[in-house]
Protein backbone atom coordinates (compact mmCIF):
# COMPACT_ATOMS: atom_id res chain seq x y z
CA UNK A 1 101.05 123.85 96.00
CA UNK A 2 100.25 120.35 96.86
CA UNK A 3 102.99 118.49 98.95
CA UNK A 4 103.96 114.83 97.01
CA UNK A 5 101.44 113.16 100.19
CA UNK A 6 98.82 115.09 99.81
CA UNK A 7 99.03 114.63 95.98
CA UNK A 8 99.18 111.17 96.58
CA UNK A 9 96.15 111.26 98.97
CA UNK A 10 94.22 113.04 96.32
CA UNK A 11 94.85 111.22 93.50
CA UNK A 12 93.85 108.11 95.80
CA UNK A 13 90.40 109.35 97.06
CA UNK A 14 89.64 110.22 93.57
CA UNK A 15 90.61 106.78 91.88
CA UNK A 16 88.30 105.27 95.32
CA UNK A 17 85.37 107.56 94.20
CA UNK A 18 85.54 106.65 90.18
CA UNK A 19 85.48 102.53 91.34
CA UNK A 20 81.93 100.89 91.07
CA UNK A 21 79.76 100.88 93.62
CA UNK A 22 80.57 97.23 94.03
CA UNK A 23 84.23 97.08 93.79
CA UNK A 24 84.12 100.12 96.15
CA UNK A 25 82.67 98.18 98.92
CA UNK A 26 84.70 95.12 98.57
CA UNK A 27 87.85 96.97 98.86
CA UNK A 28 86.56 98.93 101.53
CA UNK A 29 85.14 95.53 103.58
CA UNK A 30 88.30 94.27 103.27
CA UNK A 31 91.02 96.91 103.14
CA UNK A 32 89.46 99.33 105.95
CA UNK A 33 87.24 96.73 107.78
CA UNK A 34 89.46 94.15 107.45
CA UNK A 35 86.75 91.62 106.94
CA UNK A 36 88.05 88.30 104.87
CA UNK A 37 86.89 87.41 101.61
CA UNK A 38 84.03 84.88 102.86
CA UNK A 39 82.57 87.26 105.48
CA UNK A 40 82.61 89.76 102.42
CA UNK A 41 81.01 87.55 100.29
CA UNK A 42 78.12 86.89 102.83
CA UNK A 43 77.50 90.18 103.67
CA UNK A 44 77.41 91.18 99.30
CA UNK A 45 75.50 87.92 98.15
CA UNK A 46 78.52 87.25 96.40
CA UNK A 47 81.09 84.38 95.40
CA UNK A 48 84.32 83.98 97.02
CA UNK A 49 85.57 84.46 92.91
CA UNK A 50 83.97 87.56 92.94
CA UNK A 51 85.19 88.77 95.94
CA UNK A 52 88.97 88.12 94.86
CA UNK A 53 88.15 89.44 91.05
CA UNK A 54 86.84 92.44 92.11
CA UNK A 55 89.36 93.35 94.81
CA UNK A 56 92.07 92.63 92.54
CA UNK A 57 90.20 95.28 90.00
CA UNK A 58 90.24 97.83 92.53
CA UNK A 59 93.82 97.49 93.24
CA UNK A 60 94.06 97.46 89.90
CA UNK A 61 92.16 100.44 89.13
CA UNK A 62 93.51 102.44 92.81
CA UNK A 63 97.54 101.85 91.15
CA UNK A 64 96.74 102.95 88.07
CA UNK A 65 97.03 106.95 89.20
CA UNK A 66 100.80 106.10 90.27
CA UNK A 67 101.86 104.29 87.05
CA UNK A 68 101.26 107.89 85.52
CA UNK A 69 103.97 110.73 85.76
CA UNK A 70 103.12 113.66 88.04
């Protein structure tokens, strides 16, 4: 049986794995790397917007595991 970390932990990895390719690497860059949104942008060919919308869809989409029961 799965302790409630380890639960959590999986259910995070998961919800990581299912998030687009982009959105993956923006939360990565910044979460993990720790790189700020215009040194993201750069490095994606993206706009500071779409740095912020789509790390604020991967939080959105990495919560949305925990708003469910277990």
């Amino acid at each position: 049986m799965l302790t409630c970390d380890a639960l959590r932990t999986t259910k995070l990895r998961k919800a990581l794995a299912q998030l687009p390719p982009r959105t993956r690497a923006v939360f990565l860059a910044h979460c993990v790397e720790g790189l700020p949104y215009p040194a993201i942008a750069l490095r994606l060919n993206l706009e500071l917007a779409e740095v912020q919308d789509e790390l604020a869809a991967a939080l959105v989409a990495l919560s949305a595991p925990f708003d469910e029961s277990y």
